[in-house]
Protein backbone atom coordinates (compact mmCIF):
# COMPACT_ATOMS: atom_id res chain seq x y z
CA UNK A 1 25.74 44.96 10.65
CA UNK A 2 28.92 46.51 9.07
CA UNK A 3 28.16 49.65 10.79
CA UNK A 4 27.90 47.91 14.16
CA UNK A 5 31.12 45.98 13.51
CA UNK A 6 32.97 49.37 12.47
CA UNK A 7 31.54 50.62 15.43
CA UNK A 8 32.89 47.89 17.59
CA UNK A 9 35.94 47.66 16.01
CA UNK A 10 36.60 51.79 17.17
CA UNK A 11 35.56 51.57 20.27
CA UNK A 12 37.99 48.86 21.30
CA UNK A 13 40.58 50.42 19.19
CA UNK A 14 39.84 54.05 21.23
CA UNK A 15 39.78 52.44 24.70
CA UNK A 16 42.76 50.17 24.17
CA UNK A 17 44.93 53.42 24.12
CA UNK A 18 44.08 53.70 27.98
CA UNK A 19 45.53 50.30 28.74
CA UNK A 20 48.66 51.78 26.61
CA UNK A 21 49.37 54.80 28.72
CA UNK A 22 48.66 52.08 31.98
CA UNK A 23 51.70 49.93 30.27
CA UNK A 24 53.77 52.41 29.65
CA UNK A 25 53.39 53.67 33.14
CA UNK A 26 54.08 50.67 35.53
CA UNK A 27 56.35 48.75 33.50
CA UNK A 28 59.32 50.15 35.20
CA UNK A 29 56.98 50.25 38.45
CA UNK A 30 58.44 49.01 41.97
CA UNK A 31 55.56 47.30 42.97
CA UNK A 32 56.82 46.25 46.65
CA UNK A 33 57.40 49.66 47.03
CA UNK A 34 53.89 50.89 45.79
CA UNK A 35 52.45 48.74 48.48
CA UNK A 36 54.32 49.60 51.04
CA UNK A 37 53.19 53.32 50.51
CA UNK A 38 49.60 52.31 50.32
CA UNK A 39 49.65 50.04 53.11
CA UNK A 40 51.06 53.45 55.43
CA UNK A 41 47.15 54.54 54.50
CA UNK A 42 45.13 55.43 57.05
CA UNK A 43 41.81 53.58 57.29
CA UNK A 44 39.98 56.69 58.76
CA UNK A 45 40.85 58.73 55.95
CA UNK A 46 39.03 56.40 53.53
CA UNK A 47 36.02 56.54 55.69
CA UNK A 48 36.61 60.00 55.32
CA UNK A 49 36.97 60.08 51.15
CA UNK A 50 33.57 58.16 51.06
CA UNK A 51 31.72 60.93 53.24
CA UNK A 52 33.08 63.03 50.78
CA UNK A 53 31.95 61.46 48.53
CA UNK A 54 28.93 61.39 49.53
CA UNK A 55 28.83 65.29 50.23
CA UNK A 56 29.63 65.59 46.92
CA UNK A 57 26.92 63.84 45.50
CA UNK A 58 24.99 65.32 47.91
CA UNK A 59 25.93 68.71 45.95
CA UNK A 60 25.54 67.29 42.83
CA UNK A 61 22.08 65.79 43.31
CA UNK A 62 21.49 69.34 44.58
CA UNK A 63 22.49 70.94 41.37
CA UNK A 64 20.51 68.29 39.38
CA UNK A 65 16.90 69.21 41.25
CA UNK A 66 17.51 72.80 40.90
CA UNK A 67 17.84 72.37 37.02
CA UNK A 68 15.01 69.84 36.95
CA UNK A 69 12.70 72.52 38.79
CA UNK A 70 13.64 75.25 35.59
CA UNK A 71 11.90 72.80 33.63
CA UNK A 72 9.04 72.15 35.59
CA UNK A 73 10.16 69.36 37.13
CA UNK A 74 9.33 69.51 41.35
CA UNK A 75 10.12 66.54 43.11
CA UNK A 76 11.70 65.89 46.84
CA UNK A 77 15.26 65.97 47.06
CA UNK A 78 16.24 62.77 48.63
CA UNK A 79 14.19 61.16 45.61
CA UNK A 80 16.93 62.65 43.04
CA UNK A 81 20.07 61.73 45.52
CA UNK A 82 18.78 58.26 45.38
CA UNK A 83 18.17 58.96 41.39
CA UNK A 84 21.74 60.20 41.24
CA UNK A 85 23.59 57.79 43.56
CA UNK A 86 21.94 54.73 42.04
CA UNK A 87 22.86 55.99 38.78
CA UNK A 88 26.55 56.75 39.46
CA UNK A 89 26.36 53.02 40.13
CA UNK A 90 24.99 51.91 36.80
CA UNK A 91 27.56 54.35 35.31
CA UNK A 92 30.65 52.31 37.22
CA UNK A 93 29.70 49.03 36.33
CA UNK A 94 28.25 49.71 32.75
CA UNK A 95 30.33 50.89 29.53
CA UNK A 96 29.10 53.99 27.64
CA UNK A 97 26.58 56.28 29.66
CA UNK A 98 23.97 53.62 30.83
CA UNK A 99 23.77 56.04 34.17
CA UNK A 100 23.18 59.17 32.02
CA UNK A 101 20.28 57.02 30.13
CA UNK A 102 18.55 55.80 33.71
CA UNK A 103 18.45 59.33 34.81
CA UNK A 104 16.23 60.24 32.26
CA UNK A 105 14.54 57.13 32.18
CA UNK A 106 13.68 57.55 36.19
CA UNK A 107 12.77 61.35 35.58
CA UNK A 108 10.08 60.54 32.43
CA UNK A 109 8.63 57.31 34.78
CA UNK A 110 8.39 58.92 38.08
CA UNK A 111 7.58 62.57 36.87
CA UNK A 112 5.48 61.80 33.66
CA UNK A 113 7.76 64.62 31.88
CA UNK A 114 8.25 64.54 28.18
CA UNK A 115 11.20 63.07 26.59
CA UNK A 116 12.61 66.83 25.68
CA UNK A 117 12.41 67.61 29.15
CA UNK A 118 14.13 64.61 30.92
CA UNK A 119 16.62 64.60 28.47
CA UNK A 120 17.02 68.21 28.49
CA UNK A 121 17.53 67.96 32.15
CA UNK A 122 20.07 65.49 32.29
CA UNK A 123 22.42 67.00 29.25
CA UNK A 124 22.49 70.69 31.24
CA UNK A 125 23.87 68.44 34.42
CA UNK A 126 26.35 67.39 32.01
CA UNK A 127 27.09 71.13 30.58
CA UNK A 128 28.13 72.10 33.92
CA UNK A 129 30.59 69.04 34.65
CA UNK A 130 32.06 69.95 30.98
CA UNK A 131 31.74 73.78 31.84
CA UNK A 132 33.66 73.37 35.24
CA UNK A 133 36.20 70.76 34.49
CA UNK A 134 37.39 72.81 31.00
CA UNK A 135 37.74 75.98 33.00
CA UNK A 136 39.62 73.99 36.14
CA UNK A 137 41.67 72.18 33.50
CA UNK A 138 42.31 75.28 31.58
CA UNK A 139 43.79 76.44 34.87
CA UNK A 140 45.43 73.47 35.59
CA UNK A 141 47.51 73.59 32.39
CA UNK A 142 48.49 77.01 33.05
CA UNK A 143 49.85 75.81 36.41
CA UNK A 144 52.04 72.69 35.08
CA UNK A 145 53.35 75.05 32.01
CA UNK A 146 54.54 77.46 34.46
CA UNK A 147 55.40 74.64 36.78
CA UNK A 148 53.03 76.19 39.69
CA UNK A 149 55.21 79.12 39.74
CA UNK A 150 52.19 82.51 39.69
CA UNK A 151 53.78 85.85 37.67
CA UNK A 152 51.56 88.32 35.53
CA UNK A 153 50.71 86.20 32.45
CA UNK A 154 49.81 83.17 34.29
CA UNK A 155 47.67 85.17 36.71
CA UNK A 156 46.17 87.00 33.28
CA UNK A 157 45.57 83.66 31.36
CA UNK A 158 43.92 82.63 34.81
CA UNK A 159 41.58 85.72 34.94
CA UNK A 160 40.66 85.02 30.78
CA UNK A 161 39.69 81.47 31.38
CA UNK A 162 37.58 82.99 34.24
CA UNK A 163 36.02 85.34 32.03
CA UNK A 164 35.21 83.53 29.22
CA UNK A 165 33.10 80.73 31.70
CA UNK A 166 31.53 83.93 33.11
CA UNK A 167 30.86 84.84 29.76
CA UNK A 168 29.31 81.42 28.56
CA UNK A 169 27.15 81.60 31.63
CA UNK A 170 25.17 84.92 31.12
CA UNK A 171 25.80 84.86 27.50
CA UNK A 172 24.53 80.84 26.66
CA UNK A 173 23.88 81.98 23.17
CA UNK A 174 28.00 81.82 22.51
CA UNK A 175 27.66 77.81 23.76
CA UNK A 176 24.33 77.25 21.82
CA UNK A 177 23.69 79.25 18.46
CA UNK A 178 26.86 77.48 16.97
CA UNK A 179 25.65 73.64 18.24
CA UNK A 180 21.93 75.32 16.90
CA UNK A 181 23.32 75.64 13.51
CA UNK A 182 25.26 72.64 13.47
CA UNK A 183 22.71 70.38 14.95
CA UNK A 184 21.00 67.72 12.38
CA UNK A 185 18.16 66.11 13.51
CA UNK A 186 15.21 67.68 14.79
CA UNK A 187 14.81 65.69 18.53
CA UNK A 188 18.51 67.01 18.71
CA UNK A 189 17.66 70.81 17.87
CA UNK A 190 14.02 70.46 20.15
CA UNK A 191 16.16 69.50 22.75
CA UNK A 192 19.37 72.26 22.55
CA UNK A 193 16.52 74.78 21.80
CA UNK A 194 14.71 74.07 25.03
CA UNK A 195 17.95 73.92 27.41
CA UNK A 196 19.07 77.67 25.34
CA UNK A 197 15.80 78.99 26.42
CA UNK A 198 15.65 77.73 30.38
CA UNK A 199 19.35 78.91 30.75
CA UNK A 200 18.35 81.97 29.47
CA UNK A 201 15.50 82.62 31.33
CA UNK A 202 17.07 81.61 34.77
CA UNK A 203 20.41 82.62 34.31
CA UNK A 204 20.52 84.62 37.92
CA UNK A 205 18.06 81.97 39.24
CA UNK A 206 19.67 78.85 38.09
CA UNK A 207 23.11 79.77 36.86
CA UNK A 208 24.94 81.21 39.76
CA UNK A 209 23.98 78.28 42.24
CA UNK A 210 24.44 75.84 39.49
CA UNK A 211 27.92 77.43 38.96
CA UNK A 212 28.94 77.59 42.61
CA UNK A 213 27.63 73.82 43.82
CA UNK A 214 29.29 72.41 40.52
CA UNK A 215 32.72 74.08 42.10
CA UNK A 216 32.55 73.53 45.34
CA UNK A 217 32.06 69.42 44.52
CA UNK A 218 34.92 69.28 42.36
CA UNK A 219 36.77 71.49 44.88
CA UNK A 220 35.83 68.82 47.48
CA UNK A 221 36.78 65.78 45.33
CA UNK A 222 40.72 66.87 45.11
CA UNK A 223 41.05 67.07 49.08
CA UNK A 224 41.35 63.24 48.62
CA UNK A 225 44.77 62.87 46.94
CA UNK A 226 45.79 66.05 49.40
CA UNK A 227 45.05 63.83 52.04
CA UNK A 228 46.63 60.76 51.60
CA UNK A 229 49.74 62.34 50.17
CA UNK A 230 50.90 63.83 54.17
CA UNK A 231 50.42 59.74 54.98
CA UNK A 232 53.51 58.75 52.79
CA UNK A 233 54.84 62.07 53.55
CA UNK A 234 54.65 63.36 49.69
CA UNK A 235 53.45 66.55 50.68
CA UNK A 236 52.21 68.73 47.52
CA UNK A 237 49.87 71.59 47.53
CA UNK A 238 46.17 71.99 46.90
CA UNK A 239 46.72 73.28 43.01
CA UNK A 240 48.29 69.83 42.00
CA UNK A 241 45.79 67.77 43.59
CA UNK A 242 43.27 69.94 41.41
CA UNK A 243 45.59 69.77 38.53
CA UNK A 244 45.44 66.44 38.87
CA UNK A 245 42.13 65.18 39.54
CA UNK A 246 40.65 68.02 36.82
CA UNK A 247 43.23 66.72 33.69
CA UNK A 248 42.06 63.05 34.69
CA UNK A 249 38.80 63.65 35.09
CA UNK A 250 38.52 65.85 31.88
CA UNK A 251 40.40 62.74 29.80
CA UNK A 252 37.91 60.51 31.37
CA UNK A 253 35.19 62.33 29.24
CA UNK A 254 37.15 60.90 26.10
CA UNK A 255 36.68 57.63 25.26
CA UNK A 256 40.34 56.26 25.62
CA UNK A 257 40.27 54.49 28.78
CA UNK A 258 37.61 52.13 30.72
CA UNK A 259 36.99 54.09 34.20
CA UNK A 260 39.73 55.77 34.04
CA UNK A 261 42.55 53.11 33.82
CA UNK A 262 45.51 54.33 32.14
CA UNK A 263 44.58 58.18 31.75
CA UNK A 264 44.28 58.81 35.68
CA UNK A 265 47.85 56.95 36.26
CA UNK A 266 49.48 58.50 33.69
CA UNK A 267 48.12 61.93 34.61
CA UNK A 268 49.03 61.59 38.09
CA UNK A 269 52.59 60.54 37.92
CA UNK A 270 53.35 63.33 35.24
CA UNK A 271 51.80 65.94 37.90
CA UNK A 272 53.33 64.22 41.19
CA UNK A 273 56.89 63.80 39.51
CA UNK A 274 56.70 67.64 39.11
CA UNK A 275 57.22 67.72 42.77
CA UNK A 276 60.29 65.40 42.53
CA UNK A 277 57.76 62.45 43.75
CA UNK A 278 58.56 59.05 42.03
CA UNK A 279 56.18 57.14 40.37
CA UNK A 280 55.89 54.55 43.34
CA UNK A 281 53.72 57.48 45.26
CA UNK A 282 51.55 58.86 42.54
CA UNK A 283 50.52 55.18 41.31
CA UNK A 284 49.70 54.28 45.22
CA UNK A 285 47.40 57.79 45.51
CA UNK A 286 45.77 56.74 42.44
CA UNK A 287 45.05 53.77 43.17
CA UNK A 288 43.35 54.47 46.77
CA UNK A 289 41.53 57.80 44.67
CA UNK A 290 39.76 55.27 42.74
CA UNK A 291 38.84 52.82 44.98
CA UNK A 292 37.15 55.57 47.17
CA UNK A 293 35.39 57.23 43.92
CA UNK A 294 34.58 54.35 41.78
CA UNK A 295 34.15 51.10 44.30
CA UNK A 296 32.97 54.17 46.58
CA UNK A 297 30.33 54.95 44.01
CA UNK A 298 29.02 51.33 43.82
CA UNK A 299 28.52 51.11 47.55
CA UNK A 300 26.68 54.55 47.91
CA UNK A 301 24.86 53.50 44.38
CA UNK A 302 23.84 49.79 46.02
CA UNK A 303 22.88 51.11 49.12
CA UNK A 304 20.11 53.73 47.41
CA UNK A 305 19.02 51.08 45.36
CA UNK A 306 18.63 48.66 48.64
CA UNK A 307 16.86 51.44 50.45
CA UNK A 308 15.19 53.54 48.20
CA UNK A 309 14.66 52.67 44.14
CA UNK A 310 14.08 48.70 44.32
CA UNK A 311 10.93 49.91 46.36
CA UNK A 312 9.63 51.13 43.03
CA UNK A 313 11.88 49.55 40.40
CA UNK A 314 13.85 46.56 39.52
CA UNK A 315 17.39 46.82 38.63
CA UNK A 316 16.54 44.63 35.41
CA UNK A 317 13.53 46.56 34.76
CA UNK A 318 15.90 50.28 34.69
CA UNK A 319 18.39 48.31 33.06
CA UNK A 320 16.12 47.61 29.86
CA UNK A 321 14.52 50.61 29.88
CA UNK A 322 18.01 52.61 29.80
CA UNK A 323 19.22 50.93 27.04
């Protein structure tokens, strides 16, 4: 019970410092002015974030059935994009990583795999959003230190950051021997052992795509602030819309905010004002970025459970099972 409370006690302590950063942020905030700029949105462009959105999950899901068949795993695809939208959904309106849970859930029930396996499954999908968003927000960094201004070192730091994803790629043993070593229990060492040995053995087969699909949909994902920014005419270049949605995204991963709240505001003014773009703009792109990925993840989500997962499964029935 005191372990529980402690427990508690962190958590709120850890995601409080999101509503912080929000504070500290808007106090000083023109919120007429905000609205204005987002009202100057156009509604076709966010019918156009929410197909791609859906592209990129489309990508994703993609990714996801590719690892799932190095495992031995072989299912249809559309049955993992419903798997993977409906699960986005549980992870918006959930805390912690109910979503992440129902995935492997769904995998063991429909599939009959072993626990190692869906588990195993679902943490590599993970690897490679970790994987891709350190090296983009490695890169990112670079680019706001040397306020987006390319010479040799920032071009050579660039080209190191590169090499050493390369390098964890064909060489998974640098990523894995250490955790190997370091791991405690034995489910938790089964489970690292088995995703060593499949990256391993399909690290042309499985790596490459897996590399290449996991950049192209976080490519995708920041042309959505890049497109609403020419509406309010705050035009900025591709780099900080990456730089921006990469740094957020990364400090979503830490658990300091509640979807994002505080983290992605604070991120995106700090990037935007490097542009000479007040707050007013980079709170109002925020703002529509996660209503079209979040509230846009719940509609996509709701509509695969409509169509597809309640044919097989309750949501009350995945929701107790996840847990």
């Amino acid at each position: 019970m005191r372990k529980k409370t402690i427990r508690r006690a962190v958590f709120i302590l850890l995601h409080s410092i999101g509503f912080l950063l929000l504070y500290f942020v808007v106090r000083k905030l023109d919120f007429r002015m905000t609205a204005e700029y987002f009202a100057l949105f156009k509604t076709w462009k966010i019918a156009a974030g929410l197909v791609i959105l859906f592209l990129v999950y489309m990508i994703k899901s993609y990714r996801w059935l590719l690892i799932n068949r190095a495992f031995g795993v072989n299912g249809r695809y559309t049955t993992f994009l419903a798997f993977f939208l409906f699960t986005g959904f549980l992870g918006t309106i959930t805390p912690g990583r109910l979503g992440e849970f129902a995935k492997i859930w769904l995998i063991r029930n429909r599939y009959k795999s072993s626990i190692t396996v869906s588990t195993s499954s679902v943490l590599l999908d993970r690897i490679w959003d970790v994987l891709i968003l350190s090296m983009v927000g490695g890169i990112s960094m670079m680019l706001i230190i040397s306020r987006f201004v390319i010479n040799w070192y920032t071009i050579a730091i660039i080209g190191l950051i590169f090499i050493i994803a390369f390098g964890i790629i064909f060489f998974p043993g640098i990523l894995f021997r250490p955790a190997l070593a370091l791991a405690g229990k034995k489910p938790i060492r089964e489970e690292l052992q088995q995703i060593y040995e499949t990256w391993s053995q399909n690290r042309m087969r499985l790596m490459i795509p897996g590399f290449c699909t996991s950049l192209l949909a976080f490519g995708m994902l920041a042309v959505i602030p890049l497109m609403f920014s020419a509406d309010i005419n705050a035009m900025i270049n591709y780099g900080t819309s990456v730089t921006a949605v990469s740094i957020s995204n990364i400090l979503a991963f830490i658990p300091v905010s509640i979807a994002g709240f505080g983290t992605r505001e604070f991120v995106f003014t700090r990037v935007w004002s490097l542009h000479s773009h007040p707050a007013e703009i980079a709170i109002a792109i925020s703002t529509i970025y996660f209503i079209i990925t979040y509230l846009g993840s719940m509609l996509l989500g709701g509509i695969a459970y409509m169509t597809s997962i309640r044919k097989f499964y309750s949501f009350r029935e995945i929701r107790k099972r996840a847990h």
